[in-house]
Protein backbone atom coordinates (compact mmCIF):
# COMPACT_ATOMS: atom_id res chain seq x y z
CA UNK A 1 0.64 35.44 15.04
CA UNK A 2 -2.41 37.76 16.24
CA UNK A 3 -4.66 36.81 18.83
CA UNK A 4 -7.37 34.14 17.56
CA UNK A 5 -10.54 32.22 19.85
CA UNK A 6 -9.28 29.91 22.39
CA UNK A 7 -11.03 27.01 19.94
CA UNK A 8 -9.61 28.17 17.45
CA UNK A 9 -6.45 28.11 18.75
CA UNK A 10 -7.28 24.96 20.15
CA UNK A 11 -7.97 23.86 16.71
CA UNK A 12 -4.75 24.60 14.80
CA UNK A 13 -2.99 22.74 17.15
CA UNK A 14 -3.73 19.71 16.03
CA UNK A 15 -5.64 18.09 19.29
CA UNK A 16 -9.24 18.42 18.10
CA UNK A 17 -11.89 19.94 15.65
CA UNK A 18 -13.17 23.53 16.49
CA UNK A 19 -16.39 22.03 17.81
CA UNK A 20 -14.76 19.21 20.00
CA UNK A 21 -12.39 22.14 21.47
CA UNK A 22 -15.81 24.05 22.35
CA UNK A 23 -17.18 21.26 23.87
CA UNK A 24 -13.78 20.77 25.77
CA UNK A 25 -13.39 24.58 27.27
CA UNK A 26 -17.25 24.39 28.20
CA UNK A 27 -16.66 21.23 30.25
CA UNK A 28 -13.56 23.05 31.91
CA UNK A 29 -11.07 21.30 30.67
CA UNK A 30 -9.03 23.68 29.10
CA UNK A 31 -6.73 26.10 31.41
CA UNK A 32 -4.85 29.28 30.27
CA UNK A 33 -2.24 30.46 31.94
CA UNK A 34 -2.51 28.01 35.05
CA UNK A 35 -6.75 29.03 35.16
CA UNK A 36 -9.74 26.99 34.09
CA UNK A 37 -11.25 28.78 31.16
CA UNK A 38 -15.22 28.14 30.45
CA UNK A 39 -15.45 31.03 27.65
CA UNK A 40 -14.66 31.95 24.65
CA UNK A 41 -11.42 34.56 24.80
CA UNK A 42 -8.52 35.61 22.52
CA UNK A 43 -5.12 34.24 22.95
CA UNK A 44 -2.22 33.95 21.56
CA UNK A 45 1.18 31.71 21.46
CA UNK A 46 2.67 33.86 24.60
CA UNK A 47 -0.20 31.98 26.39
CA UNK A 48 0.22 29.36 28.14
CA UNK A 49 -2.54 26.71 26.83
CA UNK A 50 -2.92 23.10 27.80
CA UNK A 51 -5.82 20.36 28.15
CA UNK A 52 -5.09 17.99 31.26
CA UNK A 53 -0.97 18.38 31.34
CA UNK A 54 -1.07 18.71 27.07
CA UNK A 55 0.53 22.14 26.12
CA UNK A 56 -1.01 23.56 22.76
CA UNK A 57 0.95 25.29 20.07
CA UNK A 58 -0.51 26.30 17.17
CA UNK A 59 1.31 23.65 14.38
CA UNK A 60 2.71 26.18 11.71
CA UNK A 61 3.22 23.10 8.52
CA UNK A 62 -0.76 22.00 8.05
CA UNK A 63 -1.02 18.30 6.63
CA UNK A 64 -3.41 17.49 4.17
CA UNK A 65 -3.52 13.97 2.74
CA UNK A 66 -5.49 11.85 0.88
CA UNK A 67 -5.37 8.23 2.18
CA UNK A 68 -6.65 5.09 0.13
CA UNK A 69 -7.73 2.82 2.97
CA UNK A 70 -7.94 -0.46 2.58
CA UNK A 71 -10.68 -2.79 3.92
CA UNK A 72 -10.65 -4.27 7.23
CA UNK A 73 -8.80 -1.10 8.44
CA UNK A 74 -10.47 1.16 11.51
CA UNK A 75 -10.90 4.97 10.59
CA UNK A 76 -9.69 5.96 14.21
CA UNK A 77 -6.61 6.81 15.80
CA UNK A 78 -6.59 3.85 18.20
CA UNK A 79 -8.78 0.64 19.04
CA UNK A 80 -9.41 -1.70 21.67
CA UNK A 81 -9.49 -4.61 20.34
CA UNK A 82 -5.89 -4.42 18.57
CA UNK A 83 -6.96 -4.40 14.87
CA UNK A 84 -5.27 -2.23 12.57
CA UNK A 85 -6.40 1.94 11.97
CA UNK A 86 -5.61 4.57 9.64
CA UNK A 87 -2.67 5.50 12.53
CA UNK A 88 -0.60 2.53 11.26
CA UNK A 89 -0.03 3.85 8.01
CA UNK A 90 1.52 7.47 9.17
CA UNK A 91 4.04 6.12 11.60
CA UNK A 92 6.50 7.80 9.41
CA UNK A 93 5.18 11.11 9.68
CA UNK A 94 6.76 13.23 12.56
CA UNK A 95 3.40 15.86 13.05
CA UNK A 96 0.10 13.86 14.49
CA UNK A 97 -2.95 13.19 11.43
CA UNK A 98 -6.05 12.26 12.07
CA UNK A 99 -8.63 11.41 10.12
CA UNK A 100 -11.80 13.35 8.39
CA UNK A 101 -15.35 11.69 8.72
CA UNK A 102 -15.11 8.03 8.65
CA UNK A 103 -15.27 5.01 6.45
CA UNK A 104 -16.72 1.35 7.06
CA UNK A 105 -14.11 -1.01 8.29
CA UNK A 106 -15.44 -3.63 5.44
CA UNK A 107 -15.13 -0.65 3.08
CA UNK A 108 -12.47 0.83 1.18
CA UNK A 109 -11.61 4.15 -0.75
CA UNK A 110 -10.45 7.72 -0.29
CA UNK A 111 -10.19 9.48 3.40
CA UNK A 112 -8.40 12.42 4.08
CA UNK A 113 -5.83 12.95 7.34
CA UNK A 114 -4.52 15.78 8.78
CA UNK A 115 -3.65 18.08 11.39
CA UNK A 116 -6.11 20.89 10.65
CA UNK A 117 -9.13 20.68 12.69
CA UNK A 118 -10.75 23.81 10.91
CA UNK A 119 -10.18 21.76 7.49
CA UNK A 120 -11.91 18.52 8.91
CA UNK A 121 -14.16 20.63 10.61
CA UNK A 122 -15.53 22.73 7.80
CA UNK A 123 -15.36 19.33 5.56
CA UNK A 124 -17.87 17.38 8.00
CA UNK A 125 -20.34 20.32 8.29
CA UNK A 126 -23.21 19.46 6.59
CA UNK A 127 -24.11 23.49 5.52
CA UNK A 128 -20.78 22.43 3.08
CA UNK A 129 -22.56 19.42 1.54
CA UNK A 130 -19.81 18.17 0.23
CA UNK A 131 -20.70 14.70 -1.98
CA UNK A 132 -18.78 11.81 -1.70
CA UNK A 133 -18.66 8.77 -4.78
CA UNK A 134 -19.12 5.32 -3.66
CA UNK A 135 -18.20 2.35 -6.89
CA UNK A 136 -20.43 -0.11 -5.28
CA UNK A 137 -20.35 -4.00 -6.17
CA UNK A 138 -23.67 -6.15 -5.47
CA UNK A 139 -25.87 -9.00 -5.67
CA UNK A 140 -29.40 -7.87 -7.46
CA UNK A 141 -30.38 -5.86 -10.38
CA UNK A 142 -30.93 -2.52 -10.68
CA UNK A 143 -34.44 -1.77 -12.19
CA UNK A 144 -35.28 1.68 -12.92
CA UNK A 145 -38.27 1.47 -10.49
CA UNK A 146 -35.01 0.77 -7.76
CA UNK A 147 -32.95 3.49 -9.59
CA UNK A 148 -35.72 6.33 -9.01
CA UNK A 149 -36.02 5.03 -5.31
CA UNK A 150 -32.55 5.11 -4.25
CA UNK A 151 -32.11 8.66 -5.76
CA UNK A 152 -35.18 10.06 -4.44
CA UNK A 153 -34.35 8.85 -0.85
CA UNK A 154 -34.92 5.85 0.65
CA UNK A 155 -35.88 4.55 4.81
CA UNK A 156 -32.38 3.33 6.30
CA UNK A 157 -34.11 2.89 9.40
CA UNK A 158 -35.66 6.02 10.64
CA UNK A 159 -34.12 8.36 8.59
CA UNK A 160 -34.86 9.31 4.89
CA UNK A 161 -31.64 10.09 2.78
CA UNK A 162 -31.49 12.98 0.84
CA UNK A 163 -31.73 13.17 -2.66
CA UNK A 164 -28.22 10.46 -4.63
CA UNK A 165 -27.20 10.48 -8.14
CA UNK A 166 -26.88 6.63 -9.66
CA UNK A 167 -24.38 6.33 -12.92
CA UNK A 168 -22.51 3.95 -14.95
CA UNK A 169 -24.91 1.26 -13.66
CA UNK A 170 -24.54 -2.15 -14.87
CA UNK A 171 -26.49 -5.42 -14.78
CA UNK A 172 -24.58 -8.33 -15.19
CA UNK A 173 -26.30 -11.97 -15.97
CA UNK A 174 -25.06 -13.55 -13.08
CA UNK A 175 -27.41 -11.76 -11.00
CA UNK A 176 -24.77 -9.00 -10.16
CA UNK A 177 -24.48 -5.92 -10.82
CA UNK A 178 -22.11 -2.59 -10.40
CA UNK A 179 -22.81 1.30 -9.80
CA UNK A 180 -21.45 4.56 -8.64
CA UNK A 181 -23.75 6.15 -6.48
CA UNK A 182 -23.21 9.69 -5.07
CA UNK A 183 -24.74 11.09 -1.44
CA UNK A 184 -24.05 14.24 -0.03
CA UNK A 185 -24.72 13.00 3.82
CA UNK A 186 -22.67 10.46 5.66
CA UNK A 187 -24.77 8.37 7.73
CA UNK A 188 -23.57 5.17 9.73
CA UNK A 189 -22.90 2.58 6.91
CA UNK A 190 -25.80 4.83 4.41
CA UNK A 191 -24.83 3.21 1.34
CA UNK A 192 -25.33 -0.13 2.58
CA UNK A 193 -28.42 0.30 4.63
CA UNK A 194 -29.90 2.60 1.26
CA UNK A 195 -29.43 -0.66 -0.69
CA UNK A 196 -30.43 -3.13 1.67
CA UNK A 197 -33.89 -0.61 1.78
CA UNK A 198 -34.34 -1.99 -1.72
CA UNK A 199 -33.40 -5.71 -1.33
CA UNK A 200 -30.00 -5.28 -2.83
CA UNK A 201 -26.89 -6.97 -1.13
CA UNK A 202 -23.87 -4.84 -1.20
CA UNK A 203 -20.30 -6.81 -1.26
CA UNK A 204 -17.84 -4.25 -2.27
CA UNK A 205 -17.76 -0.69 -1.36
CA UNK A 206 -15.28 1.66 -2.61
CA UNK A 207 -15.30 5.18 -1.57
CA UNK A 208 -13.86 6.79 -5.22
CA UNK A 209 -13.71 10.77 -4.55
CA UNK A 210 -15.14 13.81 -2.00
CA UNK A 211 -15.93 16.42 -3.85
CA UNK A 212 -13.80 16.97 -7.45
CA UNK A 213 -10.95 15.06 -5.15
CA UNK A 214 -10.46 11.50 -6.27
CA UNK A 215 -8.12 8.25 -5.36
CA UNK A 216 -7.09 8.50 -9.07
CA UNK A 217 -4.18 5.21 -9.14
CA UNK A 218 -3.50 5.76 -5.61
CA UNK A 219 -3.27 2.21 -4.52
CA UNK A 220 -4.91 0.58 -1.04
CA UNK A 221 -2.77 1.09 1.73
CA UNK A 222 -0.73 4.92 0.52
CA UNK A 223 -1.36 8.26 0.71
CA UNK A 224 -0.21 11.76 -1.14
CA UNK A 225 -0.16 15.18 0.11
CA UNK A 226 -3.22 17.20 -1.38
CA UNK A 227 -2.22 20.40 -3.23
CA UNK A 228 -3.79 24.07 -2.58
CA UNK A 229 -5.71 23.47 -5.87
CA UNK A 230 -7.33 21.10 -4.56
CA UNK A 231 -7.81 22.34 -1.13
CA UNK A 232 -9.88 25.03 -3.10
CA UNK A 233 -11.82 22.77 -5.25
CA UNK A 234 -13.39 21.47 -1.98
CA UNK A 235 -14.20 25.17 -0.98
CA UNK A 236 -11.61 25.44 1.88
CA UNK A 237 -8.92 28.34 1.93
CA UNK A 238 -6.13 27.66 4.79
């Protein structure tokens, strides 16, 4: 291995994102070779890298998975307040995974883990854009006055949402109805808040693909390794 950026470096290891390993050597907190480092330099594995009394080394076997998580699950490594995260599902595998964006703990659907903060990192950029599908079950009917709204962008409380796509939408006469909706942002809760903007209650929320990447009959609860095709179908080469 060649010498690389300390955040990259920092990155392949496994401990954080590119950007949160910038953030972490301009607060000081990263020391090479026994010295506080507050630029950006070239190392390599002969260094000696660490974060508090972590050592970094570069992981050589990048993780990619795609997780189906169920509802009432946290998309974080750890909580407070005891309830159950994605962690609890990956106790069986030996290499630390963490996971990419985040999902609603009422919501369920496709997230990705791994180990690769360059991969999560270039995923969550929004220059990437990548769009994520949401099936969406609610209370309310669709109109097409509602449609054009929620696809043209919609107040979610101080911030307009870009342009959605709506399909396979369906009115049912109990007053409910069912949709796929597709955003390329990922705002706090956004599909929720864009269809409370138009007086529609959301119940169910399933998050069905990112990008051409979908949960397919991956049931709630496992996960499967991604393959390189698809790593390059969502624009990333490793």
């Amino acid at each position: 291995m060649g010498k690389m950026r300390l955040q990259k470096y920092i990155a392949l290891s496994g401990y954080v994102s590119r950007r949160k390993a910038e953030e972490l050597i301009n607060r000081g907190a990263v020391t090479v070779n026994g010295s506080v480092v507050k630029d950006i330099i070239l190392v390599d594995d002969s260094d000696d890298i660490r974060i508090g009394n972590k050592v970094l080394k570069i992981q050589e076997k990048m993780l990619y998975f795609a997780f189906n998580k169920p509802e009432m699950v946290i998309t974080s490594m750890s909580d407070q307040f005891g309830r159950k995260t994605v962690a609890d599902f990956f106790d069986s595998v030996d290499e630390r995974v963490y996971p990419v964006g985040r999902l609603d703990y009422d919501s369920s659907g496709l997230i990705f883990m791994t180990n690769d903060g360059d991969f999560a990192n270039f995923l969550m950029h929004p220059k990437n854009q990548v769009i994520k599908t949401y099936a969406v079950s609610a209370k309310g009917e669709i109109t097409e006055e509602i449609r054009q709204k929620l696809e043209n962008g919609v107040d979610i409380g101080g911030y307009i949402t870009e342009k959605a796509q709506l399909d396979n939408i369906i009115n049912n006469d109990d007053g409910k109805c069912s949709v796929e909706i597709s955003i390329k942002e990922g705002k706090n809760r956004q599909v929720r808040k864009m269809f409370d903007a138009v007086g529609i209650r959301v119940y169910m929320l399933q998050r069905i693909s990112i990008g051409p990447v979908s949960l397919e009959d991956l049931k709630k609860g496992r996960y499967r390794s991604l393959n390189q095709k698809e790593l390059s179908s969502l624009g990333y080469n490793k």
